[in-house]
Each structure stands twice: as C-alpha cells, then as structure tokens.
N, C-alpha and C. Protein backbone atom coordinates (compact mmCIF):
# COMPACT_ATOMS: atom_id res chain seq x y z
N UNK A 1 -224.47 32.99 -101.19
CA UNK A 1 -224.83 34.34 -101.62
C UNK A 1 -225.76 34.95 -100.59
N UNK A 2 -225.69 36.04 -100.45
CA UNK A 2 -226.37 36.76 -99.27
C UNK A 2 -226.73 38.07 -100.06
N UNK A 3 -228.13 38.48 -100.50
CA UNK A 3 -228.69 39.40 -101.22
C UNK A 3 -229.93 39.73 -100.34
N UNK A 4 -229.49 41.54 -100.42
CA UNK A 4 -230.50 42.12 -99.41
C UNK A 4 -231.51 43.15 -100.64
N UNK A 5 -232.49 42.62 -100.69
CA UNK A 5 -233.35 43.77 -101.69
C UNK A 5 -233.78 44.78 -101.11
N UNK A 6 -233.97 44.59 -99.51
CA UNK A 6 -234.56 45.54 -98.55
C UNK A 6 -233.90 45.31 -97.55
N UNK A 7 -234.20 45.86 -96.80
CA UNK A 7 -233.25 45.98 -95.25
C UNK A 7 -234.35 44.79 -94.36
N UNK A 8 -235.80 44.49 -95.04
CA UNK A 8 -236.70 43.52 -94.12
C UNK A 8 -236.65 42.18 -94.79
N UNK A 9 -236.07 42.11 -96.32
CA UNK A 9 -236.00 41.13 -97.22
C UNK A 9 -235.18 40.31 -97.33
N UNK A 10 -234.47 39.85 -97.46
CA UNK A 10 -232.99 38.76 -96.97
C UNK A 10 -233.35 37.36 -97.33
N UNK A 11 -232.53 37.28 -98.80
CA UNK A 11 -231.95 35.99 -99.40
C UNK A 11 -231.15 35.46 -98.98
N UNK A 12 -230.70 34.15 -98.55
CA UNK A 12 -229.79 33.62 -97.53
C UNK A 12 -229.59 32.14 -98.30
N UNK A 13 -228.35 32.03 -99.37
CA UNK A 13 -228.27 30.99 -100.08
C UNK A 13 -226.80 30.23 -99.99
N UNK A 14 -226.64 29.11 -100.12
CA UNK A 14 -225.21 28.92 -99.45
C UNK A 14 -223.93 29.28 -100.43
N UNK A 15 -222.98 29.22 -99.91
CA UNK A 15 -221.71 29.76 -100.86
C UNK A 15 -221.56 28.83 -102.22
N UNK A 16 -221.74 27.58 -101.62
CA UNK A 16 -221.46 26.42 -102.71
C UNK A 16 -222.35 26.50 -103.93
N UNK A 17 -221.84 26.42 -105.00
CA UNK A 17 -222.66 26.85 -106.68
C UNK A 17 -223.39 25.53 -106.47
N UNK A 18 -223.70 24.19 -105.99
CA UNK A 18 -224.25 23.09 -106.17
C UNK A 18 -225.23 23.19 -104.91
N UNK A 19 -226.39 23.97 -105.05
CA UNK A 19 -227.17 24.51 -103.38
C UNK A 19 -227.78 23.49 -103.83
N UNK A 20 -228.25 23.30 -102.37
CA UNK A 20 -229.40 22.23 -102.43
C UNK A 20 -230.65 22.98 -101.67
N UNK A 21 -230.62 24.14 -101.72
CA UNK A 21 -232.19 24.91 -101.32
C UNK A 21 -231.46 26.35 -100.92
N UNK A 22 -232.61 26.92 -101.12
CA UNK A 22 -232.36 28.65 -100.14
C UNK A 22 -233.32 28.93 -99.26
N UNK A 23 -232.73 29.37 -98.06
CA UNK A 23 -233.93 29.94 -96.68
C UNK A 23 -234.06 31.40 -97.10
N UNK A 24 -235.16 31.93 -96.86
CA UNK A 24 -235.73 33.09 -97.57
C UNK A 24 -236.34 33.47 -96.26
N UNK A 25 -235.49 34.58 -95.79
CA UNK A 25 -236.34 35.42 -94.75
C UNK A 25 -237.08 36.64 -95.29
N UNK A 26 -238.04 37.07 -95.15
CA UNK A 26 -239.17 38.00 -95.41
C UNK A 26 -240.42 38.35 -94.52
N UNK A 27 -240.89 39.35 -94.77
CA UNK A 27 -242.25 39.85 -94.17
C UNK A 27 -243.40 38.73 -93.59
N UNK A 28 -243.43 38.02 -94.74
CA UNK A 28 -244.08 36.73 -93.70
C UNK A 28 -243.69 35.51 -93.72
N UNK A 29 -242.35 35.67 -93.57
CA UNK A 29 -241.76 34.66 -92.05
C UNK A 29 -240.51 34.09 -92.87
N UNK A 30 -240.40 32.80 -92.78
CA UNK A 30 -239.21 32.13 -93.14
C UNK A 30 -239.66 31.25 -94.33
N UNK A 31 -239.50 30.96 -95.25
CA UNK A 31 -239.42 30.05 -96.48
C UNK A 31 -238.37 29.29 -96.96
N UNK A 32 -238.64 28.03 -97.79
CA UNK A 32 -237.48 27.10 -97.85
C UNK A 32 -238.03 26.77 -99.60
N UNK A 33 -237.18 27.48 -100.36
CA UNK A 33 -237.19 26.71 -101.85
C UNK A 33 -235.45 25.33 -102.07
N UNK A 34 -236.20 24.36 -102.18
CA UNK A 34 -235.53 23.29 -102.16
C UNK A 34 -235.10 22.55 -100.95
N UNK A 35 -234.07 22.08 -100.86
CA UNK A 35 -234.07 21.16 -99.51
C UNK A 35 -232.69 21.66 -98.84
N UNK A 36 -232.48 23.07 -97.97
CA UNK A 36 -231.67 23.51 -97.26
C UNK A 36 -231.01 22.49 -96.39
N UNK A 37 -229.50 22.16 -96.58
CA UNK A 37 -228.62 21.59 -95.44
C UNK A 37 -228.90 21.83 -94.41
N UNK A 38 -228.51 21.03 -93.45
CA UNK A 38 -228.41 20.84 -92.26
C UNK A 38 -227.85 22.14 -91.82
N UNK A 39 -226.26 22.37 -92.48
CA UNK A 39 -225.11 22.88 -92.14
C UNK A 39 -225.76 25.01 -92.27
N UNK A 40 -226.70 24.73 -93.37
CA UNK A 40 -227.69 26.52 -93.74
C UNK A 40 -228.67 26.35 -92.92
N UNK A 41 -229.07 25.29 -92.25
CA UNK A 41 -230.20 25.60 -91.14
C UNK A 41 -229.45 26.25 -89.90
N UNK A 42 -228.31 25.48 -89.73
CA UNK A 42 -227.53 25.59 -88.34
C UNK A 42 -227.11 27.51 -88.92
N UNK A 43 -226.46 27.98 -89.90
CA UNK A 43 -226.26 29.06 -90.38
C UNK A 43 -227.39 30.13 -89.76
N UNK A 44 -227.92 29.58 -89.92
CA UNK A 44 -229.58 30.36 -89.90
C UNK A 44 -230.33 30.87 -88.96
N UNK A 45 -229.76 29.45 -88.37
CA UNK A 45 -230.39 28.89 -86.89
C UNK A 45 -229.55 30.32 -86.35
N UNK A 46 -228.22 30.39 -86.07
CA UNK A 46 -227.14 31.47 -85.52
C UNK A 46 -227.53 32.53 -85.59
N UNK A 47 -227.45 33.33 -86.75
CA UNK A 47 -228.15 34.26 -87.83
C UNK A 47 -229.06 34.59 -86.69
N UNK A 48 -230.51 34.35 -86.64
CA UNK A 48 -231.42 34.31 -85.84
C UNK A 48 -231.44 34.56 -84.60
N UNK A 49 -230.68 34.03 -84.11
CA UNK A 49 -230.38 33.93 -82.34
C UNK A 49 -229.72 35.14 -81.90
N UNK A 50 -228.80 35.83 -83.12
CA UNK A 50 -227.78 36.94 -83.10
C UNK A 50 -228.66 37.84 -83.14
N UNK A 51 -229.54 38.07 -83.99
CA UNK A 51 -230.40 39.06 -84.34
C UNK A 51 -231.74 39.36 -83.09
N UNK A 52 -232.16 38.03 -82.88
CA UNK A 52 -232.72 38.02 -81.47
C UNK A 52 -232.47 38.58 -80.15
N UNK A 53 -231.10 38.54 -79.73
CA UNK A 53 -230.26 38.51 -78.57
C UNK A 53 -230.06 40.38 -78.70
N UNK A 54 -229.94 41.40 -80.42
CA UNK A 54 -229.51 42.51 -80.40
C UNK A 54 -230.49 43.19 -80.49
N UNK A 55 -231.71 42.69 -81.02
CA UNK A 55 -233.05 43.63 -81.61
C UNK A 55 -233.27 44.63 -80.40
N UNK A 56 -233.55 44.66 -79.22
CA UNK A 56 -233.50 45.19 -77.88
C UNK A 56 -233.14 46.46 -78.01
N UNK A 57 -231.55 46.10 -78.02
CA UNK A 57 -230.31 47.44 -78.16
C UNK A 57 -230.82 47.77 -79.65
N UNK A 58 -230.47 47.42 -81.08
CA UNK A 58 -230.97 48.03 -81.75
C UNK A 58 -232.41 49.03 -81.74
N UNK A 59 -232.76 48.51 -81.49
CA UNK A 59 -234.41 49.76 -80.79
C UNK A 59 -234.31 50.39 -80.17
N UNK A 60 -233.45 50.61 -79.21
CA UNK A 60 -233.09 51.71 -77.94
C UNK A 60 -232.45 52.47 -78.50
N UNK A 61 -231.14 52.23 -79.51
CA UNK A 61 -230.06 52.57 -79.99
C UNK A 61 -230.96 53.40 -80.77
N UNK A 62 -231.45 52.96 -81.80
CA UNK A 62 -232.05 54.03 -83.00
C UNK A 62 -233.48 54.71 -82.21
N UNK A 63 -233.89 54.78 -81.17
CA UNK A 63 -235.10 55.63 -80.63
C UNK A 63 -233.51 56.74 -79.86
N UNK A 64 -232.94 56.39 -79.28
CA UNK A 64 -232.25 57.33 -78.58
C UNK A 64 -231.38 58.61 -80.06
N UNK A 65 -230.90 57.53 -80.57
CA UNK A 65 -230.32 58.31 -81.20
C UNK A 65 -231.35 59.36 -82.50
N UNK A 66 -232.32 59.04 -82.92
CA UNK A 66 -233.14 59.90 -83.57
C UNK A 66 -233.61 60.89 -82.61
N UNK A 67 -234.22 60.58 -81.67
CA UNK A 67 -234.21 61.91 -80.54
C UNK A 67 -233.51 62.40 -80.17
N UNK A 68 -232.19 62.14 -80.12
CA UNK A 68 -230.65 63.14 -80.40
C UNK A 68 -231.09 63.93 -81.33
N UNK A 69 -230.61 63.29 -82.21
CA UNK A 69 -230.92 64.46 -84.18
C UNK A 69 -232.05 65.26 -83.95
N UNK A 70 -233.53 64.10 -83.75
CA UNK A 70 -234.59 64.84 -84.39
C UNK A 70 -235.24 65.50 -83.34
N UNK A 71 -234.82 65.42 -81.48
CA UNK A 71 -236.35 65.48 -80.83
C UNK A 71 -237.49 65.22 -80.77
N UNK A 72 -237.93 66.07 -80.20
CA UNK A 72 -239.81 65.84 -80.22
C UNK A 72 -240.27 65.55 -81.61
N UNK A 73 -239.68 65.81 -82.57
CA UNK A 73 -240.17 65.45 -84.16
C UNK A 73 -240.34 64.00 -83.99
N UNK A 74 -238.92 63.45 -83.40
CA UNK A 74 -238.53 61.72 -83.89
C UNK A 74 -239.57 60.89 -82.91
N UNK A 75 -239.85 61.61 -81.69
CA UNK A 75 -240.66 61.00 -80.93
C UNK A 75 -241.69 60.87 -81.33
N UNK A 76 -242.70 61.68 -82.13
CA UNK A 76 -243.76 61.64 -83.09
C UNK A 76 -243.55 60.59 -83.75
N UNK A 77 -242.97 60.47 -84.42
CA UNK A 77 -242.62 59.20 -85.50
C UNK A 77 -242.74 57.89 -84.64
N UNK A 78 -242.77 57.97 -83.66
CA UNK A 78 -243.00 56.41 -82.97
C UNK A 78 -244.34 55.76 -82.83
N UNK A 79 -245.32 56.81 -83.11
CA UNK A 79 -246.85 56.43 -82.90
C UNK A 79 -246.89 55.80 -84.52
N UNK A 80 -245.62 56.14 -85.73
CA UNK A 80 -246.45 55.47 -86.98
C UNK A 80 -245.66 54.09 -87.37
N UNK A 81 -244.84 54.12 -85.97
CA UNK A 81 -244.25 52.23 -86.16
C UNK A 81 -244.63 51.52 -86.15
N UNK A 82 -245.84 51.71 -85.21
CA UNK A 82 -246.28 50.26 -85.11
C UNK A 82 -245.93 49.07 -83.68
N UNK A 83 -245.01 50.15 -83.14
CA UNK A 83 -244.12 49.34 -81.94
C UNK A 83 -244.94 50.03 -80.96
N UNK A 84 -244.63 49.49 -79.57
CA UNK A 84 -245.30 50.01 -78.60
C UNK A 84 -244.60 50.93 -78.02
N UNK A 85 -244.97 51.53 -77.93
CA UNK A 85 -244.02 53.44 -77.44
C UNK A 85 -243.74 52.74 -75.64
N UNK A 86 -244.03 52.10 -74.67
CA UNK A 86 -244.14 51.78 -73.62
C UNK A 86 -242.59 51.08 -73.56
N UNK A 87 -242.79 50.15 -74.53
CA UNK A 87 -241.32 49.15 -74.73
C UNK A 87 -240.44 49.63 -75.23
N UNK A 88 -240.26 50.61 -76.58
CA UNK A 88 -239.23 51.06 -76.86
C UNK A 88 -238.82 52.09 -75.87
N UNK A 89 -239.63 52.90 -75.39
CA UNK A 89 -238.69 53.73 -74.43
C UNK A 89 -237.89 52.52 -72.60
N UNK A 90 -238.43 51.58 -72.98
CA UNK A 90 -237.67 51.10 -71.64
C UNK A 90 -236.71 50.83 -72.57
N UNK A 91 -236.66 49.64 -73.75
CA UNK A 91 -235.38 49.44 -74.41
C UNK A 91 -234.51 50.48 -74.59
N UNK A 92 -235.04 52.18 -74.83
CA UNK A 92 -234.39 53.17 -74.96
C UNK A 92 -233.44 53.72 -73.49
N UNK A 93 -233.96 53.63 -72.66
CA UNK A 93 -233.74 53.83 -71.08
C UNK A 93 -232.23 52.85 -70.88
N UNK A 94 -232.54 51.60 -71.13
CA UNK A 94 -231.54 50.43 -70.46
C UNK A 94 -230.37 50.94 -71.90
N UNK A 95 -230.52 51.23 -73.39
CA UNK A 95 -229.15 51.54 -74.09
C UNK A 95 -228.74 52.70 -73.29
N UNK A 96 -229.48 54.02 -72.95
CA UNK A 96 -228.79 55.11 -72.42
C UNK A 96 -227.99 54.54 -71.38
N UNK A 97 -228.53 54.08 -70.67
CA UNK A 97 -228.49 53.76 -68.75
C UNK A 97 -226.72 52.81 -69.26
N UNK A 98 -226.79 52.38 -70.23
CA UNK A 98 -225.65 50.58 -70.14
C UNK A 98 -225.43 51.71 -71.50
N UNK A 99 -224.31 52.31 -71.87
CA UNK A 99 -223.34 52.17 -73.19
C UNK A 99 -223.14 51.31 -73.43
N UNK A 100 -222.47 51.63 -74.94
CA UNK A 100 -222.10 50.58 -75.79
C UNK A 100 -220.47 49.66 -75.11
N UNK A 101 -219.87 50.49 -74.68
CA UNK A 101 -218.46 50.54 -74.02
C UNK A 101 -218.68 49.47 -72.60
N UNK A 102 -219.82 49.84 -71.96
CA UNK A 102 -220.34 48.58 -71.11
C UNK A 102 -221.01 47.55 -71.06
N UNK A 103 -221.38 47.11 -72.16
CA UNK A 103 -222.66 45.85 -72.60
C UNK A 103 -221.39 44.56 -73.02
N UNK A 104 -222.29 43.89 -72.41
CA UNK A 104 -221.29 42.13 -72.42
C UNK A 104 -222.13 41.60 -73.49
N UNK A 105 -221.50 41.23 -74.77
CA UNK A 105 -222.51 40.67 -75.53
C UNK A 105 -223.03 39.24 -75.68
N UNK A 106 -222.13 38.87 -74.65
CA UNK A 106 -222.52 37.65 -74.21
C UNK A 106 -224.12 37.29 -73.32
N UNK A 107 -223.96 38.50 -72.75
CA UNK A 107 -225.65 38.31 -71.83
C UNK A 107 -226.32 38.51 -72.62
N UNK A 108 -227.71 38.72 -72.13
CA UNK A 108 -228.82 38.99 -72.77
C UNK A 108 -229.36 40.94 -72.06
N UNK A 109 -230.07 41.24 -73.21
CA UNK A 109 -230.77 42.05 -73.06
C UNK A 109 -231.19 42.16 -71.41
N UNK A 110 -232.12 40.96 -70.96
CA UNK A 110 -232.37 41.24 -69.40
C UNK A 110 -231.36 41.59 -68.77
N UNK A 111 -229.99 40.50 -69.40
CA UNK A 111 -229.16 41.04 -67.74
C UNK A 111 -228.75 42.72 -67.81
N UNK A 112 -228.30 43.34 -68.97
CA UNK A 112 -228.06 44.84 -69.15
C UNK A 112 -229.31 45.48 -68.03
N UNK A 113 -230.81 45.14 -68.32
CA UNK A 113 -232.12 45.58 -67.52
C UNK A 113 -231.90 45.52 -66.00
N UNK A 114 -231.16 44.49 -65.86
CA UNK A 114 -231.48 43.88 -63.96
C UNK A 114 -230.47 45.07 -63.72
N UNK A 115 -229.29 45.97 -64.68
CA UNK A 115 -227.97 46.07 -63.56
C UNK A 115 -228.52 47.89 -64.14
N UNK A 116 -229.53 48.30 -64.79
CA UNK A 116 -229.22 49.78 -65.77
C UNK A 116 -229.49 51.12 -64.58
N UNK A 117 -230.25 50.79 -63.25
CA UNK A 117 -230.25 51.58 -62.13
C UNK A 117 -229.15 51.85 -61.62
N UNK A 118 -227.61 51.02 -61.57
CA UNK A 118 -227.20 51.03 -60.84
C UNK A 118 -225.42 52.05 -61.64
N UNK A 119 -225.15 52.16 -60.59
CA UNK A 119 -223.61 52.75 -60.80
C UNK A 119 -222.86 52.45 -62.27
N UNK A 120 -221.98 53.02 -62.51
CA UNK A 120 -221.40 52.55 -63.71
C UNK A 120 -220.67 51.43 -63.47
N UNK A 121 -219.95 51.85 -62.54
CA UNK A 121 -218.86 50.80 -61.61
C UNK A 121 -219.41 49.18 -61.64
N UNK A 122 -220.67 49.51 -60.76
CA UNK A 122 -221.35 48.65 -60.05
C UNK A 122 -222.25 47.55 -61.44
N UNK A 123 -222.86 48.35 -62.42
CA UNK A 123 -223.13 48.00 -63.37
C UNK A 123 -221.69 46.82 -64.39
N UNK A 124 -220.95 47.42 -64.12
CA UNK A 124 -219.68 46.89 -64.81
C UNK A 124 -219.25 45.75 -63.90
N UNK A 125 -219.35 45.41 -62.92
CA UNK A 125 -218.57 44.71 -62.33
C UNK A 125 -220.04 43.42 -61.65
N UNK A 126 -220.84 43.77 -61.84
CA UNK A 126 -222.30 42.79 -61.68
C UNK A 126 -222.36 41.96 -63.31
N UNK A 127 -222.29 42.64 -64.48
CA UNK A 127 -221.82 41.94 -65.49
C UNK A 127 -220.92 40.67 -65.67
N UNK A 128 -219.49 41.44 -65.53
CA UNK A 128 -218.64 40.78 -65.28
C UNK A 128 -218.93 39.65 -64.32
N UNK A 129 -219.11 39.70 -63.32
CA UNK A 129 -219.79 37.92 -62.33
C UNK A 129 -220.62 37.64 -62.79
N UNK A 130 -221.73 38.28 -64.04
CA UNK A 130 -222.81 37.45 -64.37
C UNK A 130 -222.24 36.54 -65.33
N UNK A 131 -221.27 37.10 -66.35
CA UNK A 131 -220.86 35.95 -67.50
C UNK A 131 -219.99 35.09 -66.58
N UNK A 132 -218.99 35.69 -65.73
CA UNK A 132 -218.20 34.54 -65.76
C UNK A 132 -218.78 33.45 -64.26
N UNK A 133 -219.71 33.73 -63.84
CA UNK A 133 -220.48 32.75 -63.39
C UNK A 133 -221.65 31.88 -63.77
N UNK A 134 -221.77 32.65 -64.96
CA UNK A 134 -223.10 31.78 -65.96
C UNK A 134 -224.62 32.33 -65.44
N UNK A 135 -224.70 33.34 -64.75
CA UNK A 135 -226.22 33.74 -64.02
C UNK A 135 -227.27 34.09 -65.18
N UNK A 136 -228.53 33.21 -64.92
CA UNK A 136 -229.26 33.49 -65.77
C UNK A 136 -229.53 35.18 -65.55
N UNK A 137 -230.83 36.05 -65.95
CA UNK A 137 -230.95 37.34 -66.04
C UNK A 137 -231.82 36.82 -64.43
N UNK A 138 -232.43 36.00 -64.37
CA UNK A 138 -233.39 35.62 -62.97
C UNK A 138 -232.87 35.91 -61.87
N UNK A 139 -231.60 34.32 -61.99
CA UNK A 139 -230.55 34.68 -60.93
C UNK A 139 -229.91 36.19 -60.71
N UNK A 140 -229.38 36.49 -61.93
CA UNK A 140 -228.84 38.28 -61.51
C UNK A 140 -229.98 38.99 -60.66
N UNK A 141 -230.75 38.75 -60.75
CA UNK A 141 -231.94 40.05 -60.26
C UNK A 141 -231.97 39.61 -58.35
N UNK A 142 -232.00 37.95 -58.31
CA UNK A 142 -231.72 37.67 -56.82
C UNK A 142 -230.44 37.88 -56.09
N UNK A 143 -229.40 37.74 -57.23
CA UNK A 143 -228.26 38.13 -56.21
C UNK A 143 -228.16 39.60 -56.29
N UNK A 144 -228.59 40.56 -57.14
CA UNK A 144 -228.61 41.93 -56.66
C UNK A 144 -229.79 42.27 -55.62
N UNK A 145 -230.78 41.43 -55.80
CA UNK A 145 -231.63 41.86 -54.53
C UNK A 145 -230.94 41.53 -52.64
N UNK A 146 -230.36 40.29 -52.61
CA UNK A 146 -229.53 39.49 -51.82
C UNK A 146 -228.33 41.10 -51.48
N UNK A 147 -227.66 41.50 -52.18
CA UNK A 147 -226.39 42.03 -51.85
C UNK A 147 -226.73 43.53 -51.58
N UNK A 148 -228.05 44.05 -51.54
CA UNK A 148 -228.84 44.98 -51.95
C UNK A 148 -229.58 45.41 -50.53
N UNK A 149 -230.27 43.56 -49.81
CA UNK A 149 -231.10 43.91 -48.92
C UNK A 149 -232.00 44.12 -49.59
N UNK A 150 -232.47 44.17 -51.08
CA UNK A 150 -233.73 44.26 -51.10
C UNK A 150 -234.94 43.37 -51.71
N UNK A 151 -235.97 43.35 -51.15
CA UNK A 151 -236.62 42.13 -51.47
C UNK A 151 -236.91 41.72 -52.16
N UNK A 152 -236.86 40.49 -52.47
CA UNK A 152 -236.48 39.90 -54.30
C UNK A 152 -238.24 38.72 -54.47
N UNK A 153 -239.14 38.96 -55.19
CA UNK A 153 -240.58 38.43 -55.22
C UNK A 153 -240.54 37.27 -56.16
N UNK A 154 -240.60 36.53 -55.79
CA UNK A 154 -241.45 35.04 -56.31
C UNK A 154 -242.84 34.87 -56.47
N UNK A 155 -242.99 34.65 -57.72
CA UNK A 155 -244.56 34.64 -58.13
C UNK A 155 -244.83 33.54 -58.43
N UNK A 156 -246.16 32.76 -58.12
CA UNK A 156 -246.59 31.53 -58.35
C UNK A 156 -248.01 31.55 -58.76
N UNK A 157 -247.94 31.18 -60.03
CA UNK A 157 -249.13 31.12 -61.13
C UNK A 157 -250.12 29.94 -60.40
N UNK A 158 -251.45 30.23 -60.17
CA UNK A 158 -251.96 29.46 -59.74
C UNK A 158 -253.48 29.47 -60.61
N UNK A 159 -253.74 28.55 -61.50
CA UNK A 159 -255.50 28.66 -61.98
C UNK A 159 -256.57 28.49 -61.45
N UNK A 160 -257.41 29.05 -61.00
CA UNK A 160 -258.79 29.16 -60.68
C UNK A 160 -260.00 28.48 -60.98
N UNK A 161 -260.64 27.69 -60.59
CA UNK A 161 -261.71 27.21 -60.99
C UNK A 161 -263.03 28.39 -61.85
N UNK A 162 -262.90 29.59 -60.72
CA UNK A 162 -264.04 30.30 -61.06
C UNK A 162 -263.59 31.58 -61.01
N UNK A 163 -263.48 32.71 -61.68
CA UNK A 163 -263.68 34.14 -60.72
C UNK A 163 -263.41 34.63 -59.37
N UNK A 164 -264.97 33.59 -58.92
CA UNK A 164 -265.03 34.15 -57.47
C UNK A 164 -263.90 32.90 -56.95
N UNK A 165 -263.32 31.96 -57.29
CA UNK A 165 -261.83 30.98 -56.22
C UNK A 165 -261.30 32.15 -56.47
N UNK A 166 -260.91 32.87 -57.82
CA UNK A 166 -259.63 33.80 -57.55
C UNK A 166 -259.56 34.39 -56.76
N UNK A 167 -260.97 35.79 -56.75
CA UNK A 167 -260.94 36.25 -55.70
C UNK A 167 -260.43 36.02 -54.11
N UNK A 168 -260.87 34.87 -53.89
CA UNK A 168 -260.98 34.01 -52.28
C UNK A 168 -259.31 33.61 -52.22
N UNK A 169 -258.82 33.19 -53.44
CA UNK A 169 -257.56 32.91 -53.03
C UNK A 169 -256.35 34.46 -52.85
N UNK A 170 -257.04 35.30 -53.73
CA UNK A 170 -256.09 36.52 -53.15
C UNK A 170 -256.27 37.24 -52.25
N UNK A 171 -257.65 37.08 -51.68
CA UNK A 171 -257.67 37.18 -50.21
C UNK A 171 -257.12 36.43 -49.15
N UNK A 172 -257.37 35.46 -49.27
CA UNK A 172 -256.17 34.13 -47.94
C UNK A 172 -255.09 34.67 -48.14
N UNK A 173 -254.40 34.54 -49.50
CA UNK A 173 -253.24 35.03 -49.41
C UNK A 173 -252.58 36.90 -48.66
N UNK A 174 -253.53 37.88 -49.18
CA UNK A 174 -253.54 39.15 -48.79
C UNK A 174 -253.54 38.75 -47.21
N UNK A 175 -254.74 38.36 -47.20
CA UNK A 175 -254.82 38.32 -44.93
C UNK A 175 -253.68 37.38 -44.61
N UNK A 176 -252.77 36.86 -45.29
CA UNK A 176 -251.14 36.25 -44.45
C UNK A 176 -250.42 36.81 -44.77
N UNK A 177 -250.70 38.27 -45.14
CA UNK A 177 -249.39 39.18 -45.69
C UNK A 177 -248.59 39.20 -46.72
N UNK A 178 -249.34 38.30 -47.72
CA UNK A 178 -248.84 37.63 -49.29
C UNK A 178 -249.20 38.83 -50.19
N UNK A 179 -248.08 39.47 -51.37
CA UNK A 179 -248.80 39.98 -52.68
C UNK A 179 -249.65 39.16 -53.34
N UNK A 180 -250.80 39.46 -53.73
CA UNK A 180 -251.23 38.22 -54.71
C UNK A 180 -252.22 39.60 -55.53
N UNK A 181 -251.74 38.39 -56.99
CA UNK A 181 -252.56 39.26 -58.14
C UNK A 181 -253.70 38.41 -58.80
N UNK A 182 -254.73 38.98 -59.22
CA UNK A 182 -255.72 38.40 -60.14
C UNK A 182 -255.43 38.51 -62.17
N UNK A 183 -254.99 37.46 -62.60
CA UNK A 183 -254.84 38.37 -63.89
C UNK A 183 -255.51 37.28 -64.53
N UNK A 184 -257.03 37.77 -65.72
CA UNK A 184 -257.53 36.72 -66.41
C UNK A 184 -257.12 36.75 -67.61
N UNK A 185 -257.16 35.11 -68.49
CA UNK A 185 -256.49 35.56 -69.65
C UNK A 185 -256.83 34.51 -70.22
C-alpha cells in the first residue's frame, strides 16, 4: 500500500496483507514500525536514489516554470522557502539551458551542469559519450576541458597546522604560479 496524506508524508507498506513492518517517510526522516524486509528496504533503498538523482530538475523545473505563470510575484515566493535562492536559480539555469527532450536520465544532475553552456548539438552528443562510456560528472568536465583547450583545475585539500602555515603555504604555492585557496572550517 502506498498512501500519501501530504505530498511531504508518504506511507510506504508492502503489497503483501502478511507485512512484516512499514517504512514511514516524513518530515523528520525515515521510520520503521515493525521489522521491514530486506526486499522494502531494497524498494526504498530505489525509491530514494530516484528521488535523489531528480530533486535538482524538479527545483529548476517548478522555479522556471512559476516564473513563467507568475514572474516577479513567483520570484518573491522564493525568499519564504526556505531554499537558497543562489542554488535554485543555478538548478533553474541548467533545466532551462538542458530540456526535458535532452536530459539522459541515466546521468546525474552534474553531468546535465558540466554540458548546459554549450550548444544544443554539442550538449546532446557530450551526453550521449558520457552514458555510453560510463564518465563520471568529474571525468565529463576533463574531457570537455581536454577537447575545449581549456584548462581543467585540480584541487588538493591540504590541512594546516596554524593560520599563519596556511597563509605561508598559499604563498609558496602563489610565487610558483599555483591557484591556492585558504578556506577555514
């Protein structure tokens, strides 16, 4: 049985009248009354990964398309989501940039991101070699930098003893012609 009380609420119980538990997705988080199968975890497990892999496009999809309908009204409405207005408009950017007619739903969200600058053509046919060569979204971004000529950055996380090492080390690095960033956290 699959009963939605809300569109955020979602009962998720198995078909068989002899359950041996229900996974209960809700507002705060995941719950297990009784002892869910293997076979409703793996269900679940899917479920999850699907919903994971689309949330992206769904957010772009419904910010683009309410600013169709609503405009500057719907754009208002984004300061009382709760989401970060910064991220949904890139998620909004990469659905415009990649239609629905061009998205491989096999990739991920990144790879649509690495190809949404580029041509329709070019966009369509960088896809296409990404699934059927298996390229992570990483790899895509080096072989479009590679075929591109343009320079593709490797970053290497390095921890600091103190402040002032950071400093000293993004200087050595700066005076050999290296990007280097300071980020504390």
């Amino acid at each position: 049985m699959t009963r939605c009380s809300s569109l955020v609420n979602i009962e998720i119980a198995p078909d068989a009248i002899a359950a041996n538990g229900t996974i209960i997705l809700g507002l705060d988080g995941l719950r297990c009354e009784g002892v869910p199968t293997l076979e409703e975890f793996a269900r679940i497990g899917g479920m999850l990964h699907q919903a994971h892999q689309m949330l992206n496009w769904w957010v772009g999809d419904w910010f683009n398309a309410g600013e169709s309908y609503h405009g500057e009204a719907f754009a208002q409405l984004l300061d009382h989501t709760g989401m970060d207005p910064a991220t949904v408009t890139q998620y909004a950017w990469v659905a415009r940039q990649v239609p629905h007619d061009r998205r491989v739903p096999s990739l991920s969200f990144s790879h649509h991101r690495e190809v949404a600058d580029l041509s329709p053509q070019e966009q369509g046919a960088w896809l296409v070699t990404a699934e059927a060569e298996g390229y992570s979204s990483h790899r895509l971004r080096r072989e479009l930098a590679k075929a591109t000529k343009a320079e593709s950055r490797l970053w290497v996380l390095v921890a600091a003893t103190s402040p002032e090492d950071a400093e000293a080390f993004r200087d050595r690095c700066v005076a050999e012609g290296r990007a280097a960033k300071v980020i504390e956290r």
